[in-house]
Protein backbone atom coordinates (compact mmCIF):
# COMPACT_ATOMS: atom_id res chain seq x y z
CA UNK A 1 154.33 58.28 139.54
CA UNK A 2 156.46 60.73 140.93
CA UNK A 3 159.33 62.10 139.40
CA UNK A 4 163.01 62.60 140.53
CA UNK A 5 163.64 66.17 142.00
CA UNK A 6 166.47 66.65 138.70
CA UNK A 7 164.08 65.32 136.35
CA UNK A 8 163.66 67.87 133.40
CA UNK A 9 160.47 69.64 133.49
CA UNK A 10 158.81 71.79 130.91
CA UNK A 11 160.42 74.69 130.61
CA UNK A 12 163.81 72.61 130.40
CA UNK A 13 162.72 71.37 126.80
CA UNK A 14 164.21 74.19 124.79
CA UNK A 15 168.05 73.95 126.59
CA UNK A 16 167.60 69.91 126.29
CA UNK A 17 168.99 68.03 123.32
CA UNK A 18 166.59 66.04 120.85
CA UNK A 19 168.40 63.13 121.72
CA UNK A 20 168.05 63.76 125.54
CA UNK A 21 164.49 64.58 125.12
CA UNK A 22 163.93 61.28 123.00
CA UNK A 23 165.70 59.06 125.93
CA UNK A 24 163.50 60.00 128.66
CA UNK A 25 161.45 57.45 130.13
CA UNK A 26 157.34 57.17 128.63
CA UNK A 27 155.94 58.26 131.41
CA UNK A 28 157.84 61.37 131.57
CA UNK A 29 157.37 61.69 127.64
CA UNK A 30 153.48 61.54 128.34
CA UNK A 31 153.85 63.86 131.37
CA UNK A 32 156.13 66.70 129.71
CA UNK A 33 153.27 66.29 126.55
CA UNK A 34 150.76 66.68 129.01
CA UNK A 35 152.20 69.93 130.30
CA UNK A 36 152.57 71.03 126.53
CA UNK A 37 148.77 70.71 125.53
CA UNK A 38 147.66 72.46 129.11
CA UNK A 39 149.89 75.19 128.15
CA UNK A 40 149.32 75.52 124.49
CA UNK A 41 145.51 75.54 125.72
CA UNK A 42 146.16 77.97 128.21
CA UNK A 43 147.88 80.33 126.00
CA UNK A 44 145.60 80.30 123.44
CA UNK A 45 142.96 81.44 125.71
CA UNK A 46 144.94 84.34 127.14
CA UNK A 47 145.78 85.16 123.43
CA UNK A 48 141.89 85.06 122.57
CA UNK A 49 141.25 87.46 125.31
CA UNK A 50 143.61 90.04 124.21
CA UNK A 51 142.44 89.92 120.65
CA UNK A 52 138.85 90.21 122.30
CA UNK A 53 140.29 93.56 123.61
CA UNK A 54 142.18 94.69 121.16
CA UNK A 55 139.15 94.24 119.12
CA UNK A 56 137.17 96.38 121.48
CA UNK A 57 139.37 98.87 121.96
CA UNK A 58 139.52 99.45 118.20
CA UNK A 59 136.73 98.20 116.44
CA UNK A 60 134.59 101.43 115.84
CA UNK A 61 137.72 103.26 114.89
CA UNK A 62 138.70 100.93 112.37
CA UNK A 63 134.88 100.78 110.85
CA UNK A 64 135.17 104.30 110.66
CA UNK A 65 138.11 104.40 108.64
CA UNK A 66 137.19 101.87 106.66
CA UNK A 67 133.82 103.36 105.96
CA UNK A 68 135.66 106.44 105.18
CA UNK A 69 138.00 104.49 102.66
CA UNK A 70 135.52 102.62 101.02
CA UNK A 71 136.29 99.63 101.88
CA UNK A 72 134.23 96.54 102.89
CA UNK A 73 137.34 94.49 103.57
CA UNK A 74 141.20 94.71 103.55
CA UNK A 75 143.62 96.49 105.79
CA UNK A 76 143.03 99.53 107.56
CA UNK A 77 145.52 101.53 110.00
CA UNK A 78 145.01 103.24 112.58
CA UNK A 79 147.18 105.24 114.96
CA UNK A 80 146.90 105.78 119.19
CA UNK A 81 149.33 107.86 120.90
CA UNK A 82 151.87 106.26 118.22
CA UNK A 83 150.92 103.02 118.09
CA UNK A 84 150.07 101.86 114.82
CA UNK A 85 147.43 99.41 114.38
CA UNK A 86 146.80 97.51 111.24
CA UNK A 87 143.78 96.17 111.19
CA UNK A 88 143.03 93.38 108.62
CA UNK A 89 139.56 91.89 107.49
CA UNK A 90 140.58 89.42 104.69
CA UNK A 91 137.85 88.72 101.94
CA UNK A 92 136.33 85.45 101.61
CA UNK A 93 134.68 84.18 98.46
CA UNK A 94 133.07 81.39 97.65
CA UNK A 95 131.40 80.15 94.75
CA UNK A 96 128.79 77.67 94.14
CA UNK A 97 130.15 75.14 92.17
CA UNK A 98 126.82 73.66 90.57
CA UNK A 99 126.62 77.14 89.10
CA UNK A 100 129.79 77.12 87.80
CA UNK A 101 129.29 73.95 86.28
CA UNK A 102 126.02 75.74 84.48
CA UNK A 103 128.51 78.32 83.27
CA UNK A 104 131.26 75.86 82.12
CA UNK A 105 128.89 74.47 80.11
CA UNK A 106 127.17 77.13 78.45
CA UNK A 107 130.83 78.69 77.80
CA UNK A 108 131.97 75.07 76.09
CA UNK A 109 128.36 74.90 74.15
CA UNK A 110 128.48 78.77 72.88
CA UNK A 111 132.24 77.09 71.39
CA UNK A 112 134.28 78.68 73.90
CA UNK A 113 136.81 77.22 76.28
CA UNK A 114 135.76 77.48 79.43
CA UNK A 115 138.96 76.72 80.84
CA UNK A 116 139.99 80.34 79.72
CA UNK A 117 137.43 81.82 82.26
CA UNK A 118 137.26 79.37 85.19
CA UNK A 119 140.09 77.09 86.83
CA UNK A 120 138.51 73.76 86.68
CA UNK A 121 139.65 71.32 89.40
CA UNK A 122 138.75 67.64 89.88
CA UNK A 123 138.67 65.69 93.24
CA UNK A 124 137.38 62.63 94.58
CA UNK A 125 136.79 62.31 98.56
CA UNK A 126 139.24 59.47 99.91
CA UNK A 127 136.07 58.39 101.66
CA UNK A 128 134.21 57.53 98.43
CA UNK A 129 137.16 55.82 96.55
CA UNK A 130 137.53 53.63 99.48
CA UNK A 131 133.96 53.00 99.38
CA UNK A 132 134.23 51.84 95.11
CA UNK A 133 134.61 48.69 93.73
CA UNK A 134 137.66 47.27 92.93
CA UNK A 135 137.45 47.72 89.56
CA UNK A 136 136.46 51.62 89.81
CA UNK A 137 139.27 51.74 91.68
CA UNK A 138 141.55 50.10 89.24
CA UNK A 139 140.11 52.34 86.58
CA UNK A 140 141.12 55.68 88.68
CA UNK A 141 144.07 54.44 89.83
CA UNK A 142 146.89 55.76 87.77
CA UNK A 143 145.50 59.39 88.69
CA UNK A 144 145.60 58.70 92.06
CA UNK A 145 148.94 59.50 93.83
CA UNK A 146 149.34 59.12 98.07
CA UNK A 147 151.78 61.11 99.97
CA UNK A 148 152.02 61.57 104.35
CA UNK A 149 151.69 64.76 106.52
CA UNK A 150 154.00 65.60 109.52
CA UNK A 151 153.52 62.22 111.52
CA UNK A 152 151.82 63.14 115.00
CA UNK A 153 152.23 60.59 118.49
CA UNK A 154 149.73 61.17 120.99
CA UNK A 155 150.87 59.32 124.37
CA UNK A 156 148.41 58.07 126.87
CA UNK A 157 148.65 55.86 130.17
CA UNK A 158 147.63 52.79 130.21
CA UNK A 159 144.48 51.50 132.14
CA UNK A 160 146.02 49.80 135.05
């Protein structure tokens, strides 16, 4: 359905009070959210494409300077015509936690405390709880505590 000519559009959002935004009609809530995905989308992919180049552009030049620093990972700069760029290539570790396990043990058996060496961290999937029975539950339940994320409304038209 068509909207009046005066209708705010898209780029009216950020001038428009919350209160104003919240008393539109649901169609025009669902349209405006429309327009917001599309655009977040569309942004994204003109962001990705000038990373893509900026990575292209300066790729070799940072691997060189990294090479020459030693470095396998970290931040790097590097200047053009006075432009500095700082390039960063974050490390990523990960350890396998059956092995650790191995460790903890052998630590706690040798009479140390392994907790002075590794962090030790305990979790249980929500999908498995769920999956327990009652009593399980009951026994894990004072350990358990719930809280909410940032609540999220996705609007959609109805079939007609």
């Amino acid at each position: 359905m068509p909207h009046p000519d005066n209708a705010p559009r898209f780029d009216d959002l950020g001038e428009l009070a919350i209160g104003d935004i919240a008393a539109l009609p649901p169609e025009m809530l669902l349209d405006l959210q429309t327009t917001a995905l599309a655009e977040t989308a569309r942004v994204k992919r003109l962001r990705d494409r000038l990373e893509a180049g900026i990575a292209q552009r300066y790729d070799a030049a940072v691997a060189a300077v990294r090479t020459a620093q030693g470095k396998t990972s970290g931040t790097v700069r590097v200047e053009d015509e006075g432009v500095v760029i700082v390039a960063d290539l974050p490390k990523k570790v990960s350890w396998d936690q059956d092995r650790l396990a191995a460790m903890a043990e052998r630590i706690r058996a040798a009479g140390d405390d392994p907790t002075e060496y590794l962090e030790i961290a305990y979790r249980v999937p929500e999908r498995r709880y769920g999956a327990w029975p009652a009593a399980m539950r009951e026994g894990f339940a004072d350990a358990r505590s719930e809280t909410t994320g940032k609540p999220v409304f996705r609007l959609e038209a109805r079939d007609r």
